[in-house]
N, C-alpha and C. Protein backbone atom coordinates (compact mmCIF):
# COMPACT_ATOMS: atom_id res chain seq x y z
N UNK A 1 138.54 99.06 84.53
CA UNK A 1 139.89 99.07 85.08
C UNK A 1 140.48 100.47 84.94
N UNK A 2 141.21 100.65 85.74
CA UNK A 2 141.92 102.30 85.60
C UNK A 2 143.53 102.02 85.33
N UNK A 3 143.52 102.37 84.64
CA UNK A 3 144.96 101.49 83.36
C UNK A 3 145.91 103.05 83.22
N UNK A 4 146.95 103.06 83.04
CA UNK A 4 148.06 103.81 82.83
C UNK A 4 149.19 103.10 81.93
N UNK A 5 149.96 103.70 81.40
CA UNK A 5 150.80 103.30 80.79
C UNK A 5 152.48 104.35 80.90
N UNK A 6 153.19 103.37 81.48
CA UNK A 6 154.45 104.03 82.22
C UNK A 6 156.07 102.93 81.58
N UNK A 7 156.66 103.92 81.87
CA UNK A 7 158.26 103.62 81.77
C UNK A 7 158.69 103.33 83.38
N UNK A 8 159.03 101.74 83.68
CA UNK A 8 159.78 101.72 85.24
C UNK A 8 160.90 101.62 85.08
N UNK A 9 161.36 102.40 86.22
CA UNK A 9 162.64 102.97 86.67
C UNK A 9 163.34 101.92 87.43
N UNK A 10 164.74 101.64 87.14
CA UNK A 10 165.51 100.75 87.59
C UNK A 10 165.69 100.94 89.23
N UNK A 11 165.80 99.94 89.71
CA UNK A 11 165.95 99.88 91.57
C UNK A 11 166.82 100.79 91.92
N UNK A 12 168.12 100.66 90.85
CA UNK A 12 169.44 101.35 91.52
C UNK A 12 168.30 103.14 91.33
N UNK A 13 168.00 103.43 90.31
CA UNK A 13 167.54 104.85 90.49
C UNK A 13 166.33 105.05 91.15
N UNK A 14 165.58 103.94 91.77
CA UNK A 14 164.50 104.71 92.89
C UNK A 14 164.93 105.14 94.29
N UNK A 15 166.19 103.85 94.36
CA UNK A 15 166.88 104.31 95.71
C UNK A 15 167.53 105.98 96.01
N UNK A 16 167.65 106.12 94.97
CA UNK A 16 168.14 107.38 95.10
C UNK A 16 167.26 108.41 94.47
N UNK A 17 166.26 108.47 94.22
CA UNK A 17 165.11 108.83 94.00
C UNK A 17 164.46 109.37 95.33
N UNK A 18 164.52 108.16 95.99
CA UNK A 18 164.35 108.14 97.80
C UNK A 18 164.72 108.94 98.56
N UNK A 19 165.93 109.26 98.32
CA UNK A 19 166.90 110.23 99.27
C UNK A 19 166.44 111.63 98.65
N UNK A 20 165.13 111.86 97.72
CA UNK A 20 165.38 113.18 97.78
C UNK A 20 164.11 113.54 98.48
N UNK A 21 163.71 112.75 99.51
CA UNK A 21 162.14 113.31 100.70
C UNK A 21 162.66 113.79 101.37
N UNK A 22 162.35 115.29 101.57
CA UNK A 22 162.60 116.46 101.96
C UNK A 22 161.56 116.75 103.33
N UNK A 23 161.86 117.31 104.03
CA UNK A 23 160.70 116.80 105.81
C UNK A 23 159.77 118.32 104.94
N UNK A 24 158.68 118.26 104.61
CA UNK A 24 157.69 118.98 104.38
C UNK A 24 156.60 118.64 104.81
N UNK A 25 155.65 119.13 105.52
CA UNK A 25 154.54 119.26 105.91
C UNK A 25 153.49 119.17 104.83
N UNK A 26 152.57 117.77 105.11
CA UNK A 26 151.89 117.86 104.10
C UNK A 26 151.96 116.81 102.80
N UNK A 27 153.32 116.49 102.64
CA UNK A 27 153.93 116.12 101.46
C UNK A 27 153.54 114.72 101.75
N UNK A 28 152.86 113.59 101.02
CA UNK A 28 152.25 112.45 101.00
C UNK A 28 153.56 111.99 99.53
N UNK A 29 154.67 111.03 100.23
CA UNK A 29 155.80 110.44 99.28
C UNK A 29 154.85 108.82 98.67
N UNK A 30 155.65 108.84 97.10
CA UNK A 30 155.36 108.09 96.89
C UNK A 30 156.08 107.04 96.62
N UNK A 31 155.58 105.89 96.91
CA UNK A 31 156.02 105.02 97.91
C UNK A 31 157.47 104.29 96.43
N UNK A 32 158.84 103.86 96.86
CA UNK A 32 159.41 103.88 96.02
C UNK A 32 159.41 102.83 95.01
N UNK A 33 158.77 101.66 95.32
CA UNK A 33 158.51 100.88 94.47
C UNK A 33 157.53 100.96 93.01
N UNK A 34 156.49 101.91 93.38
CA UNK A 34 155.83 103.06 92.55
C UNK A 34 156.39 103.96 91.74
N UNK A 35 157.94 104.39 91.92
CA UNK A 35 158.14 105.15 91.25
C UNK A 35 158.45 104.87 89.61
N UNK A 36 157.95 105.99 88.57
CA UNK A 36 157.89 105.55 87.49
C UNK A 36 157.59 106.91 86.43
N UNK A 37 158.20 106.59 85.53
CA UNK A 37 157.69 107.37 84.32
C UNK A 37 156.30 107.66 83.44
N UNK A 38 155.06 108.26 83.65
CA UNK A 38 153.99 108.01 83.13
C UNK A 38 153.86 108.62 81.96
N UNK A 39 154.05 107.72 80.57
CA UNK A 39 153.64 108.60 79.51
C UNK A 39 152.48 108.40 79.16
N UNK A 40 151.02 108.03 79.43
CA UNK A 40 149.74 108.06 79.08
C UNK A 40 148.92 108.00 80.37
N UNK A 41 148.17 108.53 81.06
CA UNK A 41 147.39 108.06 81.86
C UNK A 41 145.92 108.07 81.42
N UNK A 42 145.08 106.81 81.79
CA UNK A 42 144.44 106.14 81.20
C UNK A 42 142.65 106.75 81.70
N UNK A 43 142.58 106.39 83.08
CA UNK A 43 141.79 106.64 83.67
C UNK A 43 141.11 105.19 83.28
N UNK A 44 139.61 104.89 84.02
CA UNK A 44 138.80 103.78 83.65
C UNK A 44 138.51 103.81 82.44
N UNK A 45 139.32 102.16 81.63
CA UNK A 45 138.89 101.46 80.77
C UNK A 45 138.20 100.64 80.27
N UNK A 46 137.48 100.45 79.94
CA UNK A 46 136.72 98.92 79.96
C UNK A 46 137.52 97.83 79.42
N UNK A 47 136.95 96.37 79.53
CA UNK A 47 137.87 96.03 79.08
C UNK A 47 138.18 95.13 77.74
N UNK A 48 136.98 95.39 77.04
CA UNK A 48 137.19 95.47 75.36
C UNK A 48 138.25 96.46 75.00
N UNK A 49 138.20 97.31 75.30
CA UNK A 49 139.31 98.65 75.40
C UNK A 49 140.41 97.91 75.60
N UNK A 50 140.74 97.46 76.86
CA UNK A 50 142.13 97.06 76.83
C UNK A 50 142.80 96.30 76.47
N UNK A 51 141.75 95.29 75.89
CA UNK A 51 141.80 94.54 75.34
C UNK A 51 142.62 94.74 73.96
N UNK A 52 141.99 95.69 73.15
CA UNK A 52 142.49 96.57 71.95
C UNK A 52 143.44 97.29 72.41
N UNK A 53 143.40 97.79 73.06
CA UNK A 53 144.95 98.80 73.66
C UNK A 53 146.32 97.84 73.86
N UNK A 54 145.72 96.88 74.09
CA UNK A 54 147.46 95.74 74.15
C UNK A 54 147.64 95.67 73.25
N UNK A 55 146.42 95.23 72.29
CA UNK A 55 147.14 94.79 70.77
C UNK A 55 147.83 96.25 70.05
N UNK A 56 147.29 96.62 70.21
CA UNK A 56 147.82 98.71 69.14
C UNK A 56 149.20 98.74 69.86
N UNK A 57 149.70 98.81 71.47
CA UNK A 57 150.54 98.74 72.04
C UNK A 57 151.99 97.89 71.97
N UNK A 58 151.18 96.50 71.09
CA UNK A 58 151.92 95.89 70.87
C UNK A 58 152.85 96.01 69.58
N UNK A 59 151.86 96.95 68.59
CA UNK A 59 152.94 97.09 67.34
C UNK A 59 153.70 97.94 67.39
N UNK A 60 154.12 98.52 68.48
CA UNK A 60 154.51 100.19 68.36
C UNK A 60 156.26 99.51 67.97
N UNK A 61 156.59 100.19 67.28
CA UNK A 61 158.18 99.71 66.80
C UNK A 61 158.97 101.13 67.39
N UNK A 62 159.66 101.27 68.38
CA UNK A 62 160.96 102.43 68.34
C UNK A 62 162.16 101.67 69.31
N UNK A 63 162.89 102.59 69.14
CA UNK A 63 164.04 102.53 69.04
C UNK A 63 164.32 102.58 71.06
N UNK A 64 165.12 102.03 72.07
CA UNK A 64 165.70 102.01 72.93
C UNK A 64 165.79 103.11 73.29
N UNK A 65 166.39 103.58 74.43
CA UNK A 65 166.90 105.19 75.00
C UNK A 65 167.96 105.26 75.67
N UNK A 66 168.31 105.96 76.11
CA UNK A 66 168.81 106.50 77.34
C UNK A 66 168.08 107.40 78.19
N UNK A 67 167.91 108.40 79.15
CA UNK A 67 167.44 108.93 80.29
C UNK A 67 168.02 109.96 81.05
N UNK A 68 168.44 110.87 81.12
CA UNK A 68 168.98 111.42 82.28
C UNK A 68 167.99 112.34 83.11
N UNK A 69 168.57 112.85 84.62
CA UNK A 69 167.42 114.10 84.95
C UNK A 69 167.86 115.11 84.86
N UNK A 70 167.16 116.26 84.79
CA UNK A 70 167.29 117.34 84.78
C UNK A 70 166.39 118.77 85.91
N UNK A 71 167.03 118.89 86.60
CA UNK A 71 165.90 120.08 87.35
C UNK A 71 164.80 119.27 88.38
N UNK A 72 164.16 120.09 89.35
CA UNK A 72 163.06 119.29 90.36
C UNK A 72 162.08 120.64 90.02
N UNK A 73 160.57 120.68 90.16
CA UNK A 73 159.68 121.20 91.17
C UNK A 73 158.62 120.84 91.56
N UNK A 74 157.46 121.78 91.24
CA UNK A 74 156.29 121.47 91.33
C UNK A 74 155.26 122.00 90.49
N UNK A 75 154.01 121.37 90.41
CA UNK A 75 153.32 121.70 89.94
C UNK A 75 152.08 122.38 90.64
N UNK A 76 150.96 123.35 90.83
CA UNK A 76 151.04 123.81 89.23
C UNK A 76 152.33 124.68 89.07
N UNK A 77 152.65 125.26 91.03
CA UNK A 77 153.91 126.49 90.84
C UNK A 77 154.74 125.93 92.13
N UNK A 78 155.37 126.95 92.71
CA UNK A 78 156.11 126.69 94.23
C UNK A 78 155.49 127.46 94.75
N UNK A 79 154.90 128.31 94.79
CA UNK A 79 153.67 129.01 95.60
C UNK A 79 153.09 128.38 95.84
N UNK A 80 152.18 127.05 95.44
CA UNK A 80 151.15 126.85 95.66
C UNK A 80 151.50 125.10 95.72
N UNK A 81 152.11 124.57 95.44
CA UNK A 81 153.09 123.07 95.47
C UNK A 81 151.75 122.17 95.54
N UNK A 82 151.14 121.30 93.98
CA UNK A 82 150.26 120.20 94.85
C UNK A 82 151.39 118.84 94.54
N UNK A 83 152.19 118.61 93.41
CA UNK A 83 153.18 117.55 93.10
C UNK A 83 154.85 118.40 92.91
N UNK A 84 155.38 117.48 93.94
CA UNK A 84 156.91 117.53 94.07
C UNK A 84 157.09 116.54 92.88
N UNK A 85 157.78 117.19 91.89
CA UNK A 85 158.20 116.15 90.79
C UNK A 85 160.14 116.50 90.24
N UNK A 86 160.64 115.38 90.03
CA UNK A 86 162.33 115.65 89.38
C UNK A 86 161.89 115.39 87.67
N UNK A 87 162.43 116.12 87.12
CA UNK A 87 162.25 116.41 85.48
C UNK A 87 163.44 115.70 84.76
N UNK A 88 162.96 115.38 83.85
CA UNK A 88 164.04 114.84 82.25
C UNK A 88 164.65 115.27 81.59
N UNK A 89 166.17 115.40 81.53
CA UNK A 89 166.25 116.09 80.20
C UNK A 89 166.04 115.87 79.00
N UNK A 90 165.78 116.90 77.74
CA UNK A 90 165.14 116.24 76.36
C UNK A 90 166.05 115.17 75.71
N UNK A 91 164.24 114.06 75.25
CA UNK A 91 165.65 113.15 74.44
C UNK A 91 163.87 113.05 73.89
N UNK A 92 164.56 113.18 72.26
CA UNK A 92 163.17 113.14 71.15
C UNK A 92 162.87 111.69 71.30
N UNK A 93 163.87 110.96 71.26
CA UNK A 93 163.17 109.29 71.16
C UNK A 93 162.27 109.41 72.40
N UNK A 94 161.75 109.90 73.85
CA UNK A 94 161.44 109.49 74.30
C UNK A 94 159.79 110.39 74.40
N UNK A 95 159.93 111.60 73.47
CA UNK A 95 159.01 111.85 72.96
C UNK A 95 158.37 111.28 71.93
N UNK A 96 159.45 110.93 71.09
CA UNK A 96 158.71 110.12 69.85
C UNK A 96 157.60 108.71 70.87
N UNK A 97 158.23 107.86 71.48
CA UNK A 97 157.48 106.86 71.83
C UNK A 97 156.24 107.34 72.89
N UNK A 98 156.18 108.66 73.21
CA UNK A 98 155.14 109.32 73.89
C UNK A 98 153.99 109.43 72.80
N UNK A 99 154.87 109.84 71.64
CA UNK A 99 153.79 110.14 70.97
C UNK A 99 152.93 108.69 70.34
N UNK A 100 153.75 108.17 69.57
CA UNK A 100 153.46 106.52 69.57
C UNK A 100 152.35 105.70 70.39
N UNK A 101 152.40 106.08 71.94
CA UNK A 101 151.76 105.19 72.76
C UNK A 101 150.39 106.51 72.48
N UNK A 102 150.52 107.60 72.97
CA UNK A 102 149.28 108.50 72.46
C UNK A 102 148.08 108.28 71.31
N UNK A 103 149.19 107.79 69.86
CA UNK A 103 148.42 107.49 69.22
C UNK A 103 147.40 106.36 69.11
N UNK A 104 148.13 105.52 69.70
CA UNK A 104 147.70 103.69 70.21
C UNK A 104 146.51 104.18 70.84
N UNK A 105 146.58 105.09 71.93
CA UNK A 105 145.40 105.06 72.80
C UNK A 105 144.17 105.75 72.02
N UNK A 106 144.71 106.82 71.57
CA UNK A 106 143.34 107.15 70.83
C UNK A 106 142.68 106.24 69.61
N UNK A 107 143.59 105.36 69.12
CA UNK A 107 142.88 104.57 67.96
C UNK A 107 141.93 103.49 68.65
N UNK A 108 141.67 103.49 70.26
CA UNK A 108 141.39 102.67 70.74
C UNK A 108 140.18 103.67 71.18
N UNK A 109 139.86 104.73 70.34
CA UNK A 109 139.04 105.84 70.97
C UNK A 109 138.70 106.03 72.48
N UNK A 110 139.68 105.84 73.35
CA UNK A 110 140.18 106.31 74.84
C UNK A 110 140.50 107.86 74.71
N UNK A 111 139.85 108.37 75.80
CA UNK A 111 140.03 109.73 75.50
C UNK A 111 141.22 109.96 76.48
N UNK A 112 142.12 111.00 75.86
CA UNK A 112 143.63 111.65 76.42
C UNK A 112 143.68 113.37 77.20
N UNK A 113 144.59 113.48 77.63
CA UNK A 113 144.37 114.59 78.12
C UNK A 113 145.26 115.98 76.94
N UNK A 114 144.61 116.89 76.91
CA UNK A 114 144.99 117.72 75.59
C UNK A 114 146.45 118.48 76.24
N UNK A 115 146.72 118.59 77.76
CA UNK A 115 148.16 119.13 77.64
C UNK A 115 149.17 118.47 76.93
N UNK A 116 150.44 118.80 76.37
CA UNK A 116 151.38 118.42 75.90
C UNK A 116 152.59 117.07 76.86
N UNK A 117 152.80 116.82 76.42
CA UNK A 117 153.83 114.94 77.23
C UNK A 117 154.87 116.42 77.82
N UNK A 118 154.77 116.18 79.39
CA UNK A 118 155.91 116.73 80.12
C UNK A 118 156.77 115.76 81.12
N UNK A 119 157.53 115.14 80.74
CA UNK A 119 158.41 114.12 81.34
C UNK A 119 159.03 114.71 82.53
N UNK A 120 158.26 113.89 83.79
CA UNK A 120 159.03 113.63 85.12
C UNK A 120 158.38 112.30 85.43
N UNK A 121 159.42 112.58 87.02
CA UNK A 121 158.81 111.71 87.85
C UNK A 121 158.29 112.15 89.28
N UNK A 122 156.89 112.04 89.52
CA UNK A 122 156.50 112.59 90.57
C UNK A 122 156.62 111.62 91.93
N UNK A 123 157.47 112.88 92.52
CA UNK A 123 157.82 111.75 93.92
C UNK A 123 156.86 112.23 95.29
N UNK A 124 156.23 113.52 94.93
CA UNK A 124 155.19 113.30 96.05
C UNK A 124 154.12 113.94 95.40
N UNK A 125 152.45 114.35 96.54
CA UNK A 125 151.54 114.84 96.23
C UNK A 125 151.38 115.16 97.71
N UNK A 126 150.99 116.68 97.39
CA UNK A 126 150.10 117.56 98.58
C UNK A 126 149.14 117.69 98.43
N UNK A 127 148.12 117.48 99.68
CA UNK A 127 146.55 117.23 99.23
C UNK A 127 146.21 118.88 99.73
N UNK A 128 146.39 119.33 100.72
CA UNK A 128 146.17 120.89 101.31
C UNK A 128 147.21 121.86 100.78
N UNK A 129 146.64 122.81 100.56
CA UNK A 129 147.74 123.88 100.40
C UNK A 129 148.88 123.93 102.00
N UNK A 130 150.32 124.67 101.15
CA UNK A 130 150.68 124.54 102.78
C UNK A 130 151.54 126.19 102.47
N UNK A 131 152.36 126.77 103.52
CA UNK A 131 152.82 127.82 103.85
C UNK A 131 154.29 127.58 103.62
N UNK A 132 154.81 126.46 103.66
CA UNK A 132 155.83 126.15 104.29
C UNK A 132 156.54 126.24 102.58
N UNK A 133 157.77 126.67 102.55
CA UNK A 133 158.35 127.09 101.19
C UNK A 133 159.38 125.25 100.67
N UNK A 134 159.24 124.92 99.78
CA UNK A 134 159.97 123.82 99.28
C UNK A 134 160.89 123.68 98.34
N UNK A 135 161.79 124.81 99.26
CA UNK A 135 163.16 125.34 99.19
C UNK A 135 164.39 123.64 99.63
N UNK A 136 163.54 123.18 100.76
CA UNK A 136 164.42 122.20 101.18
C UNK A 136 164.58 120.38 100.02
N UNK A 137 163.47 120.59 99.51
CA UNK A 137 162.94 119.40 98.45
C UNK A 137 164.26 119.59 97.58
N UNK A 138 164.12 121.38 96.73
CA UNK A 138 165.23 121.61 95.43
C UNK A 138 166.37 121.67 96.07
N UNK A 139 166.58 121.69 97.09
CA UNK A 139 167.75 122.03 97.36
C UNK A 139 168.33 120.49 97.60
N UNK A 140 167.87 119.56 97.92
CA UNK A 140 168.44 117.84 98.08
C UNK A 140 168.09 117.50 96.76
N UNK A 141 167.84 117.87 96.07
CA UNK A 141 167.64 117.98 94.14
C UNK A 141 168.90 117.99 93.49
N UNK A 142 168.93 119.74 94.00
CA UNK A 142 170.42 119.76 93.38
C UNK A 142 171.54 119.27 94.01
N UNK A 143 171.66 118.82 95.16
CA UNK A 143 172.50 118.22 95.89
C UNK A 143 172.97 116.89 95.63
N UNK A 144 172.36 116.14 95.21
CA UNK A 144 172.33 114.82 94.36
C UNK A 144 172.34 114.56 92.84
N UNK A 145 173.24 114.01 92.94
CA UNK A 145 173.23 113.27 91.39
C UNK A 145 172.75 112.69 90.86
N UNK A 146 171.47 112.54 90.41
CA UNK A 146 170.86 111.36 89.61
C UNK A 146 171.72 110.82 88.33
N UNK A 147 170.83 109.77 88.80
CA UNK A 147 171.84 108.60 87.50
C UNK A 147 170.98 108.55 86.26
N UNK A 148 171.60 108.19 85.21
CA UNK A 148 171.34 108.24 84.03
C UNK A 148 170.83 106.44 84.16
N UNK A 149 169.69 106.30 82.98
CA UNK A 149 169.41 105.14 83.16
C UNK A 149 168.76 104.61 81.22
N UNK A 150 168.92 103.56 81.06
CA UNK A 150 168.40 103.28 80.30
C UNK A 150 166.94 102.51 80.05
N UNK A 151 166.31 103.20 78.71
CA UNK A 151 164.74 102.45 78.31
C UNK A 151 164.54 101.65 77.57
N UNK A 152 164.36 99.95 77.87
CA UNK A 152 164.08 99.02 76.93
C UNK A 152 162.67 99.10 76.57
N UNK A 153 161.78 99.08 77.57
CA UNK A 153 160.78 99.11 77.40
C UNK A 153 159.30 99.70 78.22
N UNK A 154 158.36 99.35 77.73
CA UNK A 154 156.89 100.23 78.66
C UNK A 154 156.28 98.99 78.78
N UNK A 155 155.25 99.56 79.94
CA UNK A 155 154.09 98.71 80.22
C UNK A 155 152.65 99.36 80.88
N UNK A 156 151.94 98.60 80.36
CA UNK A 156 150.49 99.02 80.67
C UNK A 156 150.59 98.29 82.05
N UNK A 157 149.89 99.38 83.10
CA UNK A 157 149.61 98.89 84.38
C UNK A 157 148.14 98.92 84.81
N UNK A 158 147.93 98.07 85.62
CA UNK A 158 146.24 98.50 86.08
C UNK A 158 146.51 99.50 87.69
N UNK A 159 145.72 100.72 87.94
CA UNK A 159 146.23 101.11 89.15
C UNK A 159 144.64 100.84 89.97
N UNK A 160 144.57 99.91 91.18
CA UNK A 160 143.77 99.77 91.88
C UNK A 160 143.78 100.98 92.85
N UNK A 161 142.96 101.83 93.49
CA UNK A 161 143.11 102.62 94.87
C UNK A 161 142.04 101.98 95.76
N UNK A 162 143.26 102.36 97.02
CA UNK A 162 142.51 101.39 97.88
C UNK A 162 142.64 102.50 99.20
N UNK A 163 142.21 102.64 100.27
CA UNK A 163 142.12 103.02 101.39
C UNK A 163 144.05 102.90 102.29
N UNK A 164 144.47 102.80 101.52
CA UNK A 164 146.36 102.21 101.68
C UNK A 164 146.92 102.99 100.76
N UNK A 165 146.51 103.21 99.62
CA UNK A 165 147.28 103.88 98.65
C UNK A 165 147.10 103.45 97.40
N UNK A 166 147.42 103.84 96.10
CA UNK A 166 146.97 103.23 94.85
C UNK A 166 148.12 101.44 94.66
N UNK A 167 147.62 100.27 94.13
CA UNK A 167 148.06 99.66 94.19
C UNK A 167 148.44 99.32 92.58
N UNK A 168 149.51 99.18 91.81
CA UNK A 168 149.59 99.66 90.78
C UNK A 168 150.52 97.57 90.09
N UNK A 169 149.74 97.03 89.51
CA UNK A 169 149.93 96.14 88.82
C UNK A 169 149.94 96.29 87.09
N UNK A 170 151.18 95.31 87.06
CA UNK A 170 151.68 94.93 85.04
C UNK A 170 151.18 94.56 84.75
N UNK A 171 150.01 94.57 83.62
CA UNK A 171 149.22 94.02 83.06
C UNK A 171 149.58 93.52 81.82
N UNK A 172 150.97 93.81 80.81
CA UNK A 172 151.45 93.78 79.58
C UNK A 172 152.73 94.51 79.47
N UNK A 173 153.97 93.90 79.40
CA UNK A 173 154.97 95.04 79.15
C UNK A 173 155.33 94.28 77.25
N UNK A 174 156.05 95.65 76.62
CA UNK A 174 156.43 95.77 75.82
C UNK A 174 158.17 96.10 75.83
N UNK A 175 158.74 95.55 74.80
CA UNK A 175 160.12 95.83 74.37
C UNK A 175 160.43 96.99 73.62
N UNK A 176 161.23 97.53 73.35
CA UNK A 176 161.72 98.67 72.41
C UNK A 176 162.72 97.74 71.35
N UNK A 177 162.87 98.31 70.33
CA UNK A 177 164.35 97.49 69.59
C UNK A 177 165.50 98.05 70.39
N UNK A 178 166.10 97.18 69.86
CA UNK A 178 168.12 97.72 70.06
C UNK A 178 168.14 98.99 69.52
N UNK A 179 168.76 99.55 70.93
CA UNK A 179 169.51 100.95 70.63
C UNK A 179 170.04 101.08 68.98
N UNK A 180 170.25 102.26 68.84
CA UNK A 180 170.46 102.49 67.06
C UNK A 180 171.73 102.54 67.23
């Protein structure tokens, strides 16, 4: 199974999540029901693995959040744009439970990726390089207000890809405690 583990984003904030597809050439949006916070991606698990990964997942104890955004771009640069993504501003609890679910996965000896937890949400992917500058993306970025939202909880998803697009099912969600 090819398993991820993400924070979903409330309806009221994908809708407006929505409004920030910018007419770019190239730019493959993702689709808004998809949209979501990924703090682990998994890649193929087996499923003794995930088996163990629910349970480790399941003890994780922290604390609730809050959310806000902060800033849009891309990765790896704007020269070269392959993900249009809107960014987070810092909130340690939501690193702390990054780190938390990190640890879960590796005790499940699943291997992780060694960059550091950089919180967004990626709202598109470019498969070709393109010419065209994505000046118009940041600019309906900053033009909009994103809403602040709150985090009860995560869930492990399974993501199927299919010839349509990745099809991304809950396999286990988890609670956070009450806000402190």
């Amino acid at each position: 199974m090819r398993l991820f583990i993400a924070i979903e984003l409330p309806d009221d904030v994908k809708k407006v999540l929505a409004r920030l597809r910018a007419d770019i050439r190239g730019a493959h949006w993702v689709p808004v029901a998809q949209l979501h916070l990924t703090l682990s991606f998994l890649g193929e698990v087996d499923d003794v693995a995930a088996k163990s990964l629910t349970s480790e997942l399941a003890q994780i104890q922290a604390p609730g959040f809050d959310l806000g955004f902060a800033g849009a771009g891309s990765f790896p640069n704007q020269r070269q744009p392959r993900v249009l993504w809107v960014g987070l501003r810092p909130e340690p609890l939501l690193a702390n439970l990054a780190a938390l679910v990190r640890s879960a996965v590796l005790s499940c000896h699943i291997p992780q990726e060694e960059r550091p937890f950089a919180p967004h949400i990626t709202l598109a992917r470019i498969r070709q390089p393109i010419k065209q500058p994505i000046t118009a993306f940041i600019d309906l970025c900053q033009r909009h207000e994103l809403p602040s939202f709150s985090v009860r909880g995560f869930i492990l998803f399974q993501s199927r890809l299919t010839p349509q697009g990745a099809i991304h099912t809950p396999l286990s969600s988890f609670s956070l405690n009450s806000v402190r």
